[in-house]
Protein backbone atom coordinates (compact mmCIF):
# COMPACT_ATOMS: atom_id res chain seq x y z
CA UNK A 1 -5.15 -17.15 -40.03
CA UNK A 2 -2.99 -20.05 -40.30
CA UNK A 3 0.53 -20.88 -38.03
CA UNK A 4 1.62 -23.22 -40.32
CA UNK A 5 3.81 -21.71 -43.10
CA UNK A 6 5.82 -20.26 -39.48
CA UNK A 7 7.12 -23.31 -38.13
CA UNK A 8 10.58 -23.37 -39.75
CA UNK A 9 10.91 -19.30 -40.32
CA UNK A 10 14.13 -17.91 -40.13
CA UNK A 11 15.28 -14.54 -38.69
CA UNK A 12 16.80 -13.88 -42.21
CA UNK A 13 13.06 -13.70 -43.63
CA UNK A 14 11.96 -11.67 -41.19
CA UNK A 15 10.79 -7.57 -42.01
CA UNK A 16 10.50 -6.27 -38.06
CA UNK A 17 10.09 -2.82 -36.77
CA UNK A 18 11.07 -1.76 -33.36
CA UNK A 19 8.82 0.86 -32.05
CA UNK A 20 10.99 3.45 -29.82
CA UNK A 21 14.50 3.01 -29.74
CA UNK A 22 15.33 4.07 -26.03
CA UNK A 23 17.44 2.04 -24.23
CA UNK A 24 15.45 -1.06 -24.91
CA UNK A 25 14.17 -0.56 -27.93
CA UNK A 26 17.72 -0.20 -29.32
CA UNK A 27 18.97 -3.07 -27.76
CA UNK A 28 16.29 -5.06 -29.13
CA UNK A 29 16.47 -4.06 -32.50
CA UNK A 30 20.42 -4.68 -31.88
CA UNK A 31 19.84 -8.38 -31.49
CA UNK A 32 17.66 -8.81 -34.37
CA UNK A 33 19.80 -7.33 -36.71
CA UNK A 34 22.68 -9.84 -35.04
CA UNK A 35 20.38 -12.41 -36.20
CA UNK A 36 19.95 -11.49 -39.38
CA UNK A 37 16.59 -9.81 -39.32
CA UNK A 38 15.60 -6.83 -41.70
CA UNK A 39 14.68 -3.94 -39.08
CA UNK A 40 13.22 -0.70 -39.35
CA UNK A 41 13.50 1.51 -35.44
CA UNK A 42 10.75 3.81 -35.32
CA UNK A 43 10.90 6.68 -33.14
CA UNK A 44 9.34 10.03 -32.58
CA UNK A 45 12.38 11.87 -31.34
CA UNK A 46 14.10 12.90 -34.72
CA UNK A 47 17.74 13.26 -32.48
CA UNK A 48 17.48 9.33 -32.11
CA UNK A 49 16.36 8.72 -35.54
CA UNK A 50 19.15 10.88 -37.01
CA UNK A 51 22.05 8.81 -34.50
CA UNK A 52 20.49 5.38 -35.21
CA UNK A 53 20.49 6.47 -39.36
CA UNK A 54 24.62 7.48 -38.49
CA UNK A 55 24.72 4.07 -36.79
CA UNK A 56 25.32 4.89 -33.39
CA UNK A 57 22.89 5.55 -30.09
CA UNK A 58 21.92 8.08 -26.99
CA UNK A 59 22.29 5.14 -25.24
CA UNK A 60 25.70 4.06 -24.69
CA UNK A 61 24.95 0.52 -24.89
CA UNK A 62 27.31 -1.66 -25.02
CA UNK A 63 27.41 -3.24 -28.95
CA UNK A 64 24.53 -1.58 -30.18
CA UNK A 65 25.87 0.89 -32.20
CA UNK A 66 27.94 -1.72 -33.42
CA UNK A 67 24.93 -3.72 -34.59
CA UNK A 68 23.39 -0.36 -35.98
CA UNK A 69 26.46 -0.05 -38.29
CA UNK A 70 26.35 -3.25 -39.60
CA UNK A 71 22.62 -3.78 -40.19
CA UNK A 72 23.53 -0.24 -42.53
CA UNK A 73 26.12 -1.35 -44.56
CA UNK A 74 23.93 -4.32 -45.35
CA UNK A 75 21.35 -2.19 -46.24
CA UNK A 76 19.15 -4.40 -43.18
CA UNK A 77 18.44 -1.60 -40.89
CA UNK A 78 16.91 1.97 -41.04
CA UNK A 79 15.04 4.22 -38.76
CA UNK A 80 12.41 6.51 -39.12
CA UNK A 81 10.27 9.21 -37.59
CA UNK A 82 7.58 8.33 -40.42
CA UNK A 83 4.71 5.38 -38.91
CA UNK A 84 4.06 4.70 -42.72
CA UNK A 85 7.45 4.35 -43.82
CA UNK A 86 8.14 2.16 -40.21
CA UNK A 87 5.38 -0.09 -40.57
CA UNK A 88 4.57 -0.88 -44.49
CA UNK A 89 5.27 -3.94 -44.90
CA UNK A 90 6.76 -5.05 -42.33
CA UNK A 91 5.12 -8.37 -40.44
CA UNK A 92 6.39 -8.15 -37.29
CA UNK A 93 5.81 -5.36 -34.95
CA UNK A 94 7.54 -4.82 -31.51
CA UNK A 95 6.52 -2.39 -28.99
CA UNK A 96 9.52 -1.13 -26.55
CA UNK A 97 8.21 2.18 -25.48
CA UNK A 98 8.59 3.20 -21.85
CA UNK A 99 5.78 2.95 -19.27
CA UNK A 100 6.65 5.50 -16.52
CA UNK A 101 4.43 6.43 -13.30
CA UNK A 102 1.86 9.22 -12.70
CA UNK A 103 0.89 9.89 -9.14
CA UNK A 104 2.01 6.21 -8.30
CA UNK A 105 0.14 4.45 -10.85
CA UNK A 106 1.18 3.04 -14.42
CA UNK A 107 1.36 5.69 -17.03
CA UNK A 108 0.36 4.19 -20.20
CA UNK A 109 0.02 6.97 -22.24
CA UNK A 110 3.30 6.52 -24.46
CA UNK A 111 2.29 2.56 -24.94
CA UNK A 112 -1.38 3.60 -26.02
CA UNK A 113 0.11 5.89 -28.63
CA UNK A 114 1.89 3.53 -29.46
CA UNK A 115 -0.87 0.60 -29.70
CA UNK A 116 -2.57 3.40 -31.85
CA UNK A 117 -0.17 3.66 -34.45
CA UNK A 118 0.41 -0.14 -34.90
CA UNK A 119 -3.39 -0.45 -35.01
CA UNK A 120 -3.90 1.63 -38.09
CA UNK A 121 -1.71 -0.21 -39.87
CA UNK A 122 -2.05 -3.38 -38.94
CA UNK A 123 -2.80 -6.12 -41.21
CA UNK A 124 -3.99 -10.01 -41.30
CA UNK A 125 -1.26 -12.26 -39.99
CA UNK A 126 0.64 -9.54 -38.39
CA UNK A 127 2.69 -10.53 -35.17
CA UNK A 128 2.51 -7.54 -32.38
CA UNK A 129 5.30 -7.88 -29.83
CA UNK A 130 4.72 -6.10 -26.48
CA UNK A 131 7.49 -5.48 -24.20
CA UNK A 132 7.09 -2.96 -21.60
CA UNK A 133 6.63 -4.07 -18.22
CA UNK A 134 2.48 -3.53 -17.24
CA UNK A 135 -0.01 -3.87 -14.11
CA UNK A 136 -1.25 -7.54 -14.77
CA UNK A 137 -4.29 -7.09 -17.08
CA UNK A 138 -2.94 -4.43 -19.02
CA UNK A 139 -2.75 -6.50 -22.25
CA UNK A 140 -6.03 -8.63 -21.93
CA UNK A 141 -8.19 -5.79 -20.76
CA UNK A 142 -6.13 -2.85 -22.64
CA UNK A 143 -4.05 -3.16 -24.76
CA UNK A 144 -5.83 -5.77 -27.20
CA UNK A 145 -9.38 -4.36 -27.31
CA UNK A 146 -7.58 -1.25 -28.37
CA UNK A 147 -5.48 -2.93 -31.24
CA UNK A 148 -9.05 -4.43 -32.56
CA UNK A 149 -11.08 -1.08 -32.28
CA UNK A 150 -8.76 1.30 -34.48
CA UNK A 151 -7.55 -1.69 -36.74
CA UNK A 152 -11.32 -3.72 -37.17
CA UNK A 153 -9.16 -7.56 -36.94
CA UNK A 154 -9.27 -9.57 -34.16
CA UNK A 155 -6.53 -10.91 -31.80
CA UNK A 156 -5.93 -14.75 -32.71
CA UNK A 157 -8.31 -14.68 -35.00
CA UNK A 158 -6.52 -12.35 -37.67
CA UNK A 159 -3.26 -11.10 -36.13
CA UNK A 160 -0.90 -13.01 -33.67
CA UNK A 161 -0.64 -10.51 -29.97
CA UNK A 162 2.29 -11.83 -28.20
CA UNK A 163 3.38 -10.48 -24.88
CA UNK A 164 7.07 -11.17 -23.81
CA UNK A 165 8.56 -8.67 -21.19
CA UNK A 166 11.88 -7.35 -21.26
CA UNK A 167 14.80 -8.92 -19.46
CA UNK A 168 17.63 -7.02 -19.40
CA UNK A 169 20.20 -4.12 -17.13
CA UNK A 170 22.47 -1.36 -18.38
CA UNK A 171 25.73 -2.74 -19.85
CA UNK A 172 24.96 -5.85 -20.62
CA UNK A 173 21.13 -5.56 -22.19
CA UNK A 174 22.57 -7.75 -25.52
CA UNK A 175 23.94 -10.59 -23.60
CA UNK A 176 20.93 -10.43 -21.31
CA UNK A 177 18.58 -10.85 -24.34
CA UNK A 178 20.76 -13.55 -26.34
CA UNK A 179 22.83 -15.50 -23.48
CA UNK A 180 21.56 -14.71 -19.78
CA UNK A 181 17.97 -15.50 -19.17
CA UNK A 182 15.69 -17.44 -20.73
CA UNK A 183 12.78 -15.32 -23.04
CA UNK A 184 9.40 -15.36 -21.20
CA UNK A 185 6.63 -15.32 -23.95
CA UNK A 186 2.84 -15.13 -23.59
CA UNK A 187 -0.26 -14.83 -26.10
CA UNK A 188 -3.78 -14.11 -26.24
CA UNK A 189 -4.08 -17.69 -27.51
CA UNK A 190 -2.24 -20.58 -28.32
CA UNK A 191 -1.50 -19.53 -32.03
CA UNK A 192 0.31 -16.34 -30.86
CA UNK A 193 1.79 -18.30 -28.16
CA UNK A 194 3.47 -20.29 -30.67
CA UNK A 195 4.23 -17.10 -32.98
CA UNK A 196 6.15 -15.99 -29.85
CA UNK A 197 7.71 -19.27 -29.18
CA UNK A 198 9.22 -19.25 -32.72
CA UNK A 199 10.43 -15.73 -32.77
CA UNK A 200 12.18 -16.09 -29.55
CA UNK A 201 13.52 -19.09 -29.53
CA UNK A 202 15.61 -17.64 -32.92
CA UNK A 203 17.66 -15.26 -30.40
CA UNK A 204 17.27 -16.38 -27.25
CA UNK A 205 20.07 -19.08 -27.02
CA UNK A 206 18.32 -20.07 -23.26
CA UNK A 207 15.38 -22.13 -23.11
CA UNK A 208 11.86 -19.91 -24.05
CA UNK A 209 9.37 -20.44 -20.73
CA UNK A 210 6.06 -20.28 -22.35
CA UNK A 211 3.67 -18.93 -19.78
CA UNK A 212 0.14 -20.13 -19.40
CA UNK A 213 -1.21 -16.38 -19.75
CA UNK A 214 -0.46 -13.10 -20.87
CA UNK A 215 -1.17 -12.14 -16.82
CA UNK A 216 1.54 -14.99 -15.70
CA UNK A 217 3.99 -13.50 -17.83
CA UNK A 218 3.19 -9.45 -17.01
CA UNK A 219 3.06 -10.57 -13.28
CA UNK A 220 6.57 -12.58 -13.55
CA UNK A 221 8.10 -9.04 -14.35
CA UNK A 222 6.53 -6.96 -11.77
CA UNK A 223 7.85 -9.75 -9.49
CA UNK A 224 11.20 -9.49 -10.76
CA UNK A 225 11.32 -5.74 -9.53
CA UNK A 226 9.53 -5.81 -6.36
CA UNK A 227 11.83 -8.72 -5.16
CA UNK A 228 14.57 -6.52 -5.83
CA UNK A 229 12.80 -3.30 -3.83
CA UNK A 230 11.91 -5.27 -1.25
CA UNK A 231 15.25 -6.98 -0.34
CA UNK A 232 17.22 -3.83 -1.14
CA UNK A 233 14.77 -2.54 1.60
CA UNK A 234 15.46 -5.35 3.98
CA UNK A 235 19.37 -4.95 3.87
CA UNK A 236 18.72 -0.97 4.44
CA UNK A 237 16.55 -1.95 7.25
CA UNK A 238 19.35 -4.32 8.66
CA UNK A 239 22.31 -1.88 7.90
CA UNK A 240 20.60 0.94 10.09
CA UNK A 241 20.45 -1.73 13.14
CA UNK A 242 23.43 -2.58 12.69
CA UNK A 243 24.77 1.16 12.45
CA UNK A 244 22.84 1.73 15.85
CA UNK A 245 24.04 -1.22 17.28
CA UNK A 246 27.56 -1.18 16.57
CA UNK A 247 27.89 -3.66 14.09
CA UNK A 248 29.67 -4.04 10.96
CA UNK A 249 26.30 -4.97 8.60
CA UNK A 250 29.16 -5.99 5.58
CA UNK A 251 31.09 -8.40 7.60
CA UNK A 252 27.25 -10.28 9.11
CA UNK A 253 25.92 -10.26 5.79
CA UNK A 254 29.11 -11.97 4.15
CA UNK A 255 28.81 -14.61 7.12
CA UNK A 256 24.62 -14.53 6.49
CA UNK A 257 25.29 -15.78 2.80
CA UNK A 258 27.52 -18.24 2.82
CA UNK A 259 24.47 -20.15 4.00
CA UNK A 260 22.94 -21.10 0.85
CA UNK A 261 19.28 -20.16 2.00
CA UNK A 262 20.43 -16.17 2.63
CA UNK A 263 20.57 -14.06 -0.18
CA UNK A 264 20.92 -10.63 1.44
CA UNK A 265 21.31 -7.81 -0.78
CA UNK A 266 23.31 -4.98 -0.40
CA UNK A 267 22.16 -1.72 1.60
CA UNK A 268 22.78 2.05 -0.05
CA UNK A 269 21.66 5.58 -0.13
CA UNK A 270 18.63 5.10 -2.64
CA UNK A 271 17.46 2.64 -5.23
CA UNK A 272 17.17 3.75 -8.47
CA UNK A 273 16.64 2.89 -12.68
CA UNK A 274 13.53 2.65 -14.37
CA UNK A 275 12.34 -0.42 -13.20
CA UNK A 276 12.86 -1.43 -9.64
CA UNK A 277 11.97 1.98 -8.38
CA UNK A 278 8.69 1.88 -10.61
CA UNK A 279 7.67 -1.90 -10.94
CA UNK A 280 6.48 -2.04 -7.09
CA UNK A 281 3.25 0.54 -7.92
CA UNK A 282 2.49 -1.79 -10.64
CA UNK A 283 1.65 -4.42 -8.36
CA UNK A 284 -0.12 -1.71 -5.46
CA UNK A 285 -2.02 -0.41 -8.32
CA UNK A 286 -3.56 -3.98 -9.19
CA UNK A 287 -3.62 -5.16 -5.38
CA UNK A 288 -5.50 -1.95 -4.71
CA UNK A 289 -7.92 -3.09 -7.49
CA UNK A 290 -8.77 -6.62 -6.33
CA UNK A 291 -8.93 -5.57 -2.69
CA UNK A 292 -5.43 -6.66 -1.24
CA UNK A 293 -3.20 -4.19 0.53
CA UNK A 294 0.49 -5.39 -0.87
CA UNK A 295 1.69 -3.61 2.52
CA UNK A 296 5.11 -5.70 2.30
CA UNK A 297 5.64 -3.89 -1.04
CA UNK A 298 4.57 -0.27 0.44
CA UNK A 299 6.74 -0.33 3.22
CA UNK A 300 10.16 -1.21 1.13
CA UNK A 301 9.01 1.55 -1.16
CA UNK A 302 8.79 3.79 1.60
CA UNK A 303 12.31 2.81 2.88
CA UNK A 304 14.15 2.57 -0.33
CA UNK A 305 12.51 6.07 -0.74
CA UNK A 306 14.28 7.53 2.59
CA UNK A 307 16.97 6.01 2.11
CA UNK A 308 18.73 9.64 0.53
CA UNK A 309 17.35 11.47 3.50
CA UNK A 310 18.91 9.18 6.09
CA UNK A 311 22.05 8.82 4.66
CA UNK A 312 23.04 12.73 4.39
CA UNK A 313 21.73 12.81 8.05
CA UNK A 314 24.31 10.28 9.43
CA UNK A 315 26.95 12.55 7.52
CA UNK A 316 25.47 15.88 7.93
CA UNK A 317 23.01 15.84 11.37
CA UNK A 318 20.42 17.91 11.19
CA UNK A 319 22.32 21.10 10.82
CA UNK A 320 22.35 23.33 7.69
CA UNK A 321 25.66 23.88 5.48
CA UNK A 322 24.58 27.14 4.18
CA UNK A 323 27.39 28.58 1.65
CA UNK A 324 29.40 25.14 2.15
CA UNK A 325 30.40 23.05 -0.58
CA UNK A 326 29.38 19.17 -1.44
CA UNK A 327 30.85 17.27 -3.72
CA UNK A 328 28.47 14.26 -4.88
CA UNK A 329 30.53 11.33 -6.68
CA UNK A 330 28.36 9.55 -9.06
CA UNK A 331 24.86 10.46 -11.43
CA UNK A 332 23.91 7.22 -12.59
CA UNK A 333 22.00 5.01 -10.84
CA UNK A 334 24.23 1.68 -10.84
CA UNK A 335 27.71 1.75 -11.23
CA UNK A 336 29.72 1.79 -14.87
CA UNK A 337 27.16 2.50 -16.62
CA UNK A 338 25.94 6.15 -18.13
CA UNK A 339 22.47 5.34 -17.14
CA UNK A 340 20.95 8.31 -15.01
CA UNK A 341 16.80 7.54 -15.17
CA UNK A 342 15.79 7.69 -11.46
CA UNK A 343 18.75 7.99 -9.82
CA UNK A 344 18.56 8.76 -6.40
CA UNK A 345 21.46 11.25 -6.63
CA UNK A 346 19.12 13.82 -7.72
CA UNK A 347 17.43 12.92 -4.06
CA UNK A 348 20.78 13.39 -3.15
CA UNK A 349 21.07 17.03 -4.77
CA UNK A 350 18.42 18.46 -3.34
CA UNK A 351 18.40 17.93 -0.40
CA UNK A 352 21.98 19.09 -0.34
CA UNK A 353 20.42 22.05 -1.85
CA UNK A 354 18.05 22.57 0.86
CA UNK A 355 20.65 22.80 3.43
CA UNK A 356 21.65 25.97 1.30
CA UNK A 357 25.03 24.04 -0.11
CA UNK A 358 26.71 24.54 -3.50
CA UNK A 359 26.44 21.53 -4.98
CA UNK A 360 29.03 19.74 -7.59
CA UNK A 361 28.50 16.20 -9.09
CA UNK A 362 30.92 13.88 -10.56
CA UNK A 363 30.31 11.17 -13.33
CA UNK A 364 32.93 9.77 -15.47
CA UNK A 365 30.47 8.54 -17.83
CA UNK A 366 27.64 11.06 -17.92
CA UNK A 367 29.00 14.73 -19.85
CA UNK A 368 25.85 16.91 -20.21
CA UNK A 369 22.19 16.83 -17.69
CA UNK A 370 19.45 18.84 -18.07
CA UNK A 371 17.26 16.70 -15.21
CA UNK A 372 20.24 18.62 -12.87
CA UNK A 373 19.04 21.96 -11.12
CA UNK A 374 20.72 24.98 -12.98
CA UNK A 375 22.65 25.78 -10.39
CA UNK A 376 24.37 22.52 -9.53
CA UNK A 377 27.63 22.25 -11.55
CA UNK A 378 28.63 18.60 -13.28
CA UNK A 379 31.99 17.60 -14.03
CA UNK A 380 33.97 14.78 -15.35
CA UNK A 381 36.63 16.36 -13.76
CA UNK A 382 37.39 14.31 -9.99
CA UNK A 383 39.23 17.25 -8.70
CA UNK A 384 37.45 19.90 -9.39
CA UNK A 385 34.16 18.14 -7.38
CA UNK A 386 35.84 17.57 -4.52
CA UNK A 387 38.69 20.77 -3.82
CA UNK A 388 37.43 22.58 -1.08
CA UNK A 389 34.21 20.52 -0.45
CA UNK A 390 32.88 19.89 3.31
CA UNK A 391 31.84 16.98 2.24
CA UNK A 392 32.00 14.15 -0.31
CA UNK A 393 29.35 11.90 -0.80
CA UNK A 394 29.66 8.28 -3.03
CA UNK A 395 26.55 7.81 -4.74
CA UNK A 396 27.39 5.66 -7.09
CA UNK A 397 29.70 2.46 -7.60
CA UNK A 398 31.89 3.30 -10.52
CA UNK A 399 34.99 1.28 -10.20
CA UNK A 400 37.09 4.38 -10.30
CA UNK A 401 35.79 5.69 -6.75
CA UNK A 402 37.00 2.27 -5.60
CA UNK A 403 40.54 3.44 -5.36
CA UNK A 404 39.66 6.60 -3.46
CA UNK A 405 41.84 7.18 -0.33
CA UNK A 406 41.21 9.63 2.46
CA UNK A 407 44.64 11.38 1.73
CA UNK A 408 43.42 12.54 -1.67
CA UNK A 409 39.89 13.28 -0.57
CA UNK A 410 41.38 15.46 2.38
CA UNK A 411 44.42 17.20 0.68
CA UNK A 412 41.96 17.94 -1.88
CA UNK A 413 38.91 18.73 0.76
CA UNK A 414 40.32 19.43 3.50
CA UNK A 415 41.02 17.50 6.26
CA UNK A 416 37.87 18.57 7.99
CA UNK A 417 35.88 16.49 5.38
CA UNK A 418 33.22 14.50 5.78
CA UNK A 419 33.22 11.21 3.28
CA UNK A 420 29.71 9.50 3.10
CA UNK A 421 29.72 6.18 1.43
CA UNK A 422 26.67 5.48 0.13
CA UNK A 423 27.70 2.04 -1.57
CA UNK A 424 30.05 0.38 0.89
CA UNK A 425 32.60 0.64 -1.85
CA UNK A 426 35.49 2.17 -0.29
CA UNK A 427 38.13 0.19 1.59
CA UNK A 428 38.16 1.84 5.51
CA UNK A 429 41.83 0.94 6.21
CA UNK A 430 42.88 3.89 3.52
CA UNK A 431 40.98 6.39 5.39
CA UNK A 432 42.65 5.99 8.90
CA UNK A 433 41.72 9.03 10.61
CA UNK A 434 39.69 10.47 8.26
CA UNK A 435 36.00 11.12 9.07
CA UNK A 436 34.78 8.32 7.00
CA UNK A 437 30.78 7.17 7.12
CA UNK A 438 29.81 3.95 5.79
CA UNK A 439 25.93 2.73 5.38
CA UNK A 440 25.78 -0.23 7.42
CA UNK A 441 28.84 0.07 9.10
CA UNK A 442 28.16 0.93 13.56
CA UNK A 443 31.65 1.42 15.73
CA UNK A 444 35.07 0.51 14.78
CA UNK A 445 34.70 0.04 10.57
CA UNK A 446 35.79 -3.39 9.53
CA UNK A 447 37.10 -4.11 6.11
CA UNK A 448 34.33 -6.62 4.84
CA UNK A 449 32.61 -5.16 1.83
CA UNK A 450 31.78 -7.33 -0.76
């Protein structure tokens, strides 16, 4: 195998198929076919396939279905549910399936199917593109001896394995990929280093940080997440001193980062998405393996975790609302964006549930839910959630809740209402005399927020 007919490749030249076309997957094959690649999205759910082949997405992501309906007129994009039809041919082969969590470990299952597939029809000089975020080791002691069993090559030696992590939030996944962060890119040697080098640095318009090892680069994003968890955890831990104490945790923590060597992050009723939740039991798993405890990383999971639990409690006590009504503001897990995986509103729901309430939830941006208990009623509609309700909880920071005042919550709740804010979104001085909780927020509410 030779590297040197690559060096001046273009991205019009290239045949690539994206293997699941989830929320990354999509968004990847989005910026290739920006680029000018020819790209072929391979998934097994034939609802995708038949909305990518339309030229739109289950995602909602920004400018993807955009790219989708470009890359068709062109005739430079299809999708299939059909591994042949995805893979024949095609050179370049990018893995974007999920890796979830099974009793608090990595659940590779979808990615070895996955591996699988690519394996049997791999062939000499192929480049295979792994993106999922991994325990460190997954590719060298995984994923690659499982490529060369079912396909008979050998990494480096006949095909180029490249391991470059995703980068990239809800809402903004196509400028994270082509203008926010530079492209992290690994290989099993320093040929598919190189392939990665060249691939990236044809959408990535920030520099490409080539990483000494595949385990550098699947550690760098497992660090990216549990720095998140574990600050997130630290401001929750400060917010409920601060509650106790009578102190306004928004107003210290604006005062805390104007020094440039304080970075505190913002408290809230749960974390949620499908990495920072997740990405911390990456890292147990491995410390676990190699005889470290990681207890930093436990604890903020076990905080972050509560974090529901605690909130309803500073609203609701310890007393049970049976036949009383809730009305939770907000299913997706970060604000302004229809993105529901992990959400801690569904912590949220039930344990609104077990306190024997009937339970309504509000999204502007998310229509339908399956994930919801049947008996829990979704709405797009603001008034309907929160007429009659004995309590209103914000669980998520959609700009719309920002303009919330206590004399529509109460004329439309009642004035006996309890509003939770679980986000530190809502401005305290239009809720005068209203029964108005705020995580992080002890005494006398201030008006700092941001």
């Amino acid at each position: 195998m030779t590297d040197k007919s690559d060096a001046s490749i273009s991205a019009d030249k290239l045949k690539i198929t994206v293997c699941g076309l989830g929320f990354v997957g999509s968004s990847v094959a989005a910026v290739w076919l920006r680029a000018g690649a020819n790209v072929i999205g391979f998934d097994k759910d034939h609802h995708v396939v038949t909305l990518a082949k339309k030229g739109t997405t289950h995602t909602g992501e920004p400018g993807v279905a955009e790219a989708f309906k470009a890359g068709l007129k062109s005739k430079r994009f299809w999708a299939t549910t059909s591994p042949e039809e995805a893979y024949t041919g095609r050179r370049v082969k990018i893995l974007t399936v999920p890796v979830g969590l099974r009793k608090d470990k990595a659940d590779l299952t979808i990615l070895y199917s996955a591996v699988d597939s690519v394996a049997r029809h791999l062939k000499a000089s192929d480049i295979v593109v792994v993106k999922p975020t991994v325990p460190i080791g997954t590719s060298r002691n995984l994923l690659i001896p499982r490529l060369e069993r079912t396909s008979g090559l050998k990494a480096e030696k006949d095909f180029y394995y490249v391991y470059s992590p995703e980068r990239i939030s809800s809402g903004q996944a196509i400028a994270d990929i082509e203008d926010h962060y530079p492209a992290v890119v690994s290989g099993v040697g320093p040929m598919s280093l190189d392939a990665g080098r060249m691939l990236y640095g044809l959408i990535a318009k920030k520099e490409v940080l080539k990483m000494s090892s595949m385990e550098a680069a699947e550690a760098e994003k497992v660090f990216e997440g549990v720095y998140r968890d574990v600050n997130i955890a630290l401001a929750n831990e400060l917010a409920k001193v601060c509650m106790a104490a009578g102190v306004n945790f928004w107003e210290a923590r604006e005062a805390a980062n104007s020094q440039p060597f304080s970075h505190l992050h913002k408290p809230g009723i749960g974390v949620g998405g499908a990495c920072i939740p997740v990405y911390p039991h990456f890292l147990i798993e491995v410390a676990d393996r190699v005889g470290e405890t990681a207890a930093l990383t436990k604890l903020a999971r076990k905080i972050n975790t509560e974090m529901p639990a605690y909130s309803l409690g500073l609203a609701l006590g310890s007393v049970a609302k049976t036949g009383e009504k809730a009305a939770v503001l907000g299913l997706a897990f970060r604000g302004n964006v229809p993105d529901k995986r992990l959400s801690p509103t569904y912590e949220v729901v039930r344990e609104l549930l077990r306190r024997g309430m009937s339970v309504w939830v509000h999204d502007p941006l998310i229509k339908k839910d399956s994930d919801l208990p049947t008996q829990v009623t979704l709405t797009d509609n603001l008034r309907e959630a929160v007429e009659n309700s004995s309590v209103v909880v914000v669980c998520t920071d959609h700009s719309p809740y920002r303009k919330l005042s206590g004399t529509l919550v109460t004329g439309l709740a009642g004035k006996g209402a309890v509003i939770l804010d679980g986000r530190g979104i809502l401005d305290p001085d239009r809720f005068d005399g209203v029964t108005l909780i705020t995580i992080g927020v002890g005494g006398k509410p201030g008006s700092a927020r941001e």
